[in-house]
C-alpha atoms as a PDB file:
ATOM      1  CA  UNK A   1      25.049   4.872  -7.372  1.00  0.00           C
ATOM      2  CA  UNK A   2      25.286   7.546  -9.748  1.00  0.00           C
ATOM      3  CA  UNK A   3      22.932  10.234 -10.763  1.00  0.00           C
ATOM      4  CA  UNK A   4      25.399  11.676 -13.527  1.00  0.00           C
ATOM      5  CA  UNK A   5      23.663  11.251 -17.207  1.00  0.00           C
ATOM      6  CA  UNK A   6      25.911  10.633 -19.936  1.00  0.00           C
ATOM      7  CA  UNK A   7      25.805  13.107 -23.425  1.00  0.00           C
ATOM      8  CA  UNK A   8      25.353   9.992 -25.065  1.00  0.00           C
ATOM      9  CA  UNK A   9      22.110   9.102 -23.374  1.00  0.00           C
ATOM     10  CA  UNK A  10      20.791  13.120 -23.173  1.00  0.00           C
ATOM     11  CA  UNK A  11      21.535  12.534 -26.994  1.00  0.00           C
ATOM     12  CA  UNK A  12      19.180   9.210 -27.017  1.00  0.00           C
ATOM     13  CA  UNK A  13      16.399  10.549 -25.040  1.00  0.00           C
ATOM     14  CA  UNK A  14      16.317  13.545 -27.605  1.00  0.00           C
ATOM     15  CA  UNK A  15      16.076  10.722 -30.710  1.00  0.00           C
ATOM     16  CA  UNK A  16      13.486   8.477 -28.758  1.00  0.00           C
ATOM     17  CA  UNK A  17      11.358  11.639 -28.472  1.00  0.00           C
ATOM     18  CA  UNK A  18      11.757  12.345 -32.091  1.00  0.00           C
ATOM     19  CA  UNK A  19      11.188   8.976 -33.250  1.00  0.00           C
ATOM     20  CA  UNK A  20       7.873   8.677 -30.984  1.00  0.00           C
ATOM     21  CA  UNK A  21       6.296  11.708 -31.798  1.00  0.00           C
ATOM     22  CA  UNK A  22       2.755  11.994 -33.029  1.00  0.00           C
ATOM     23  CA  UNK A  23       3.281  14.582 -35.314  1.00  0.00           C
ATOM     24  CA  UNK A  24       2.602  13.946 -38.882  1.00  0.00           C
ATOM     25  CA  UNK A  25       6.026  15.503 -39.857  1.00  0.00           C
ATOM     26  CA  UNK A  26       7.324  13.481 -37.550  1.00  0.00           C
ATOM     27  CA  UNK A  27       8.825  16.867 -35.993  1.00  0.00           C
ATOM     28  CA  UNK A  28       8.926  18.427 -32.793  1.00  0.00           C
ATOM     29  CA  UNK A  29       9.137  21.947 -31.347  1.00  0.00           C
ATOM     30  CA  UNK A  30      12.535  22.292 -28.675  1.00  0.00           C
ATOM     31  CA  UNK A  31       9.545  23.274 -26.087  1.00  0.00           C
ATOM     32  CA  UNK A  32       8.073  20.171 -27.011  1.00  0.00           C
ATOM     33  CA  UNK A  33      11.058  18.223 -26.822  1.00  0.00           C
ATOM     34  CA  UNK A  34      12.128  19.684 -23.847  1.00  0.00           C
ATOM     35  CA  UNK A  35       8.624  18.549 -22.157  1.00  0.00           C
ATOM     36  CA  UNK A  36       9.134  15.336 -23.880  1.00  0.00           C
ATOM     37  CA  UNK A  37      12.545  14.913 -22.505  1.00  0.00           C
ATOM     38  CA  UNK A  38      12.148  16.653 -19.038  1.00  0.00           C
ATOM     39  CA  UNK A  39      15.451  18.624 -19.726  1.00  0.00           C
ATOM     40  CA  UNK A  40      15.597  22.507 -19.997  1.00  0.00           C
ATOM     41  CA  UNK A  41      15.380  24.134 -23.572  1.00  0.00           C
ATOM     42  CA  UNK A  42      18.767  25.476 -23.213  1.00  0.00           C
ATOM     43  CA  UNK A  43      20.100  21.841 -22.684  1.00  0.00           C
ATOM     44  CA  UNK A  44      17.386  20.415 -25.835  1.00  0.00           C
ATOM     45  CA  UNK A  45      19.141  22.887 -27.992  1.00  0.00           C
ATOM     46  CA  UNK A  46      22.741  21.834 -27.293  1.00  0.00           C
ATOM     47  CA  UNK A  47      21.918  18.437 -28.068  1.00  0.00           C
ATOM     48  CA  UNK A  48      19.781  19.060 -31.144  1.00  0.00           C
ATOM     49  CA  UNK A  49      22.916  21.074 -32.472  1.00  0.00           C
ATOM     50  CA  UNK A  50      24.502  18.219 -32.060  1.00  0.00           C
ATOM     51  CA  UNK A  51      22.583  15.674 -34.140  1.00  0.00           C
ATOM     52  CA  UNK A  52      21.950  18.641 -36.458  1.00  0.00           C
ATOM     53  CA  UNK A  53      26.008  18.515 -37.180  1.00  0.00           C
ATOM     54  CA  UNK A  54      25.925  14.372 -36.994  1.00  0.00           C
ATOM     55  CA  UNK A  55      23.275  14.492 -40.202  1.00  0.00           C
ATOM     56  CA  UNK A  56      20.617  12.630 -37.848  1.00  0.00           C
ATOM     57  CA  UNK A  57      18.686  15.538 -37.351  1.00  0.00           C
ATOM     58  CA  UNK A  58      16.758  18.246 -40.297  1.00  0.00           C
ATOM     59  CA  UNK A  59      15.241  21.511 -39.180  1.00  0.00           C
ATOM     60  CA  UNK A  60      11.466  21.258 -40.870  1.00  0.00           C
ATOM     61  CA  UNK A  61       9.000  24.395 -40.647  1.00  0.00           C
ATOM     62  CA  UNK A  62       5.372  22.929 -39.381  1.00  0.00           C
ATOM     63  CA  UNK A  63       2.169  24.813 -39.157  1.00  0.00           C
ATOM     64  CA  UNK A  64       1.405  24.634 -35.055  1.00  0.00           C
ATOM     65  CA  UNK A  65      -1.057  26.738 -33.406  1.00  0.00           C
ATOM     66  CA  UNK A  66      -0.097  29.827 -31.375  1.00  0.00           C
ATOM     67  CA  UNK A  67      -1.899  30.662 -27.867  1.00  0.00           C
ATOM     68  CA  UNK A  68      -4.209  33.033 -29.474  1.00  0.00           C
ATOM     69  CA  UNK A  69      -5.568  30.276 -32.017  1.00  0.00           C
ATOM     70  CA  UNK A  70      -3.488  31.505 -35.460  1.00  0.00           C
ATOM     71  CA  UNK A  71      -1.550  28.669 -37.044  1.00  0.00           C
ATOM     72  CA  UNK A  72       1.777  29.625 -37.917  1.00  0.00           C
ATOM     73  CA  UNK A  73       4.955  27.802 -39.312  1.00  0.00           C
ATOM     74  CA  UNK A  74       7.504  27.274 -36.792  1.00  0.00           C
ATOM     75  CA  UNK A  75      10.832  25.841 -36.443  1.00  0.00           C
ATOM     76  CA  UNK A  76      10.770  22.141 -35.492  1.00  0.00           C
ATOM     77  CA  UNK A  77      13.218  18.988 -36.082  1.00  0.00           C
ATOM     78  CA  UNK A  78      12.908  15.634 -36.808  1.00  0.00           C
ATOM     79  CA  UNK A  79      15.103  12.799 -37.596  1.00  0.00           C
ATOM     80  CA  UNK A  80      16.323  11.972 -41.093  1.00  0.00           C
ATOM     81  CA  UNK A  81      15.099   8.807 -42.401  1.00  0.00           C
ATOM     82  CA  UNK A  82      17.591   6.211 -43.366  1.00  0.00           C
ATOM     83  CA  UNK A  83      16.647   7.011 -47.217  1.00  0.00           C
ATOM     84  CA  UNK A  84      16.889  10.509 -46.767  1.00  0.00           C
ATOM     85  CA  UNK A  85      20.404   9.502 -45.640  1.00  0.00           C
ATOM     86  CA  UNK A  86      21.013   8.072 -48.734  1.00  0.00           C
ATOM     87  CA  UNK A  87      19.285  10.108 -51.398  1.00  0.00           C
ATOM     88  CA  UNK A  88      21.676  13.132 -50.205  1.00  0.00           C
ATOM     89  CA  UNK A  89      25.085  11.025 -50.774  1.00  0.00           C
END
């Protein structure tokens, strides 16, 4: 048996993560997702570039708190709603 992961499934498990996160943005961080996922941030932000080109993915600034306790906005992504989809056609 196989060990070798397809880009279509490294390309799921990135979506499932988005889809199941408990953000209220519905966005996650490519540390998060890469914790999510258990795949290395180089390897989140291939993929993410990816569904970023596809339209299934937006690139949202959320307010997350830093390590020393100061919220900032930072780059996340989240999936595109179906109606977002179609507003934008």
């Amino acid at each position: 048996m196989s060990n070798h992961v397809t880009e279509t499934e490294l390309l799921e498990q990135v979506q499932k993560a988005l889809f199941e996160t408990s953000d209220p943005a519905g966005a996650m961080s490519v540390f998060e997702l890469s914790e999510a996922t258990d795949m290395p941030e180089p390897a989140v932000r291939r993929r993410l570039r990816k569904l970023i080109n596809q339209g299934e993915v937006e690139v949202v600034k959320v307010p997350r708190t830093n390590i020393v306790g100061t919220v900032a906005r930072q780059y996340c992504y989240r999936m595109v709603t179906p109606r977002e989809l179609h507003e934008s056609e």
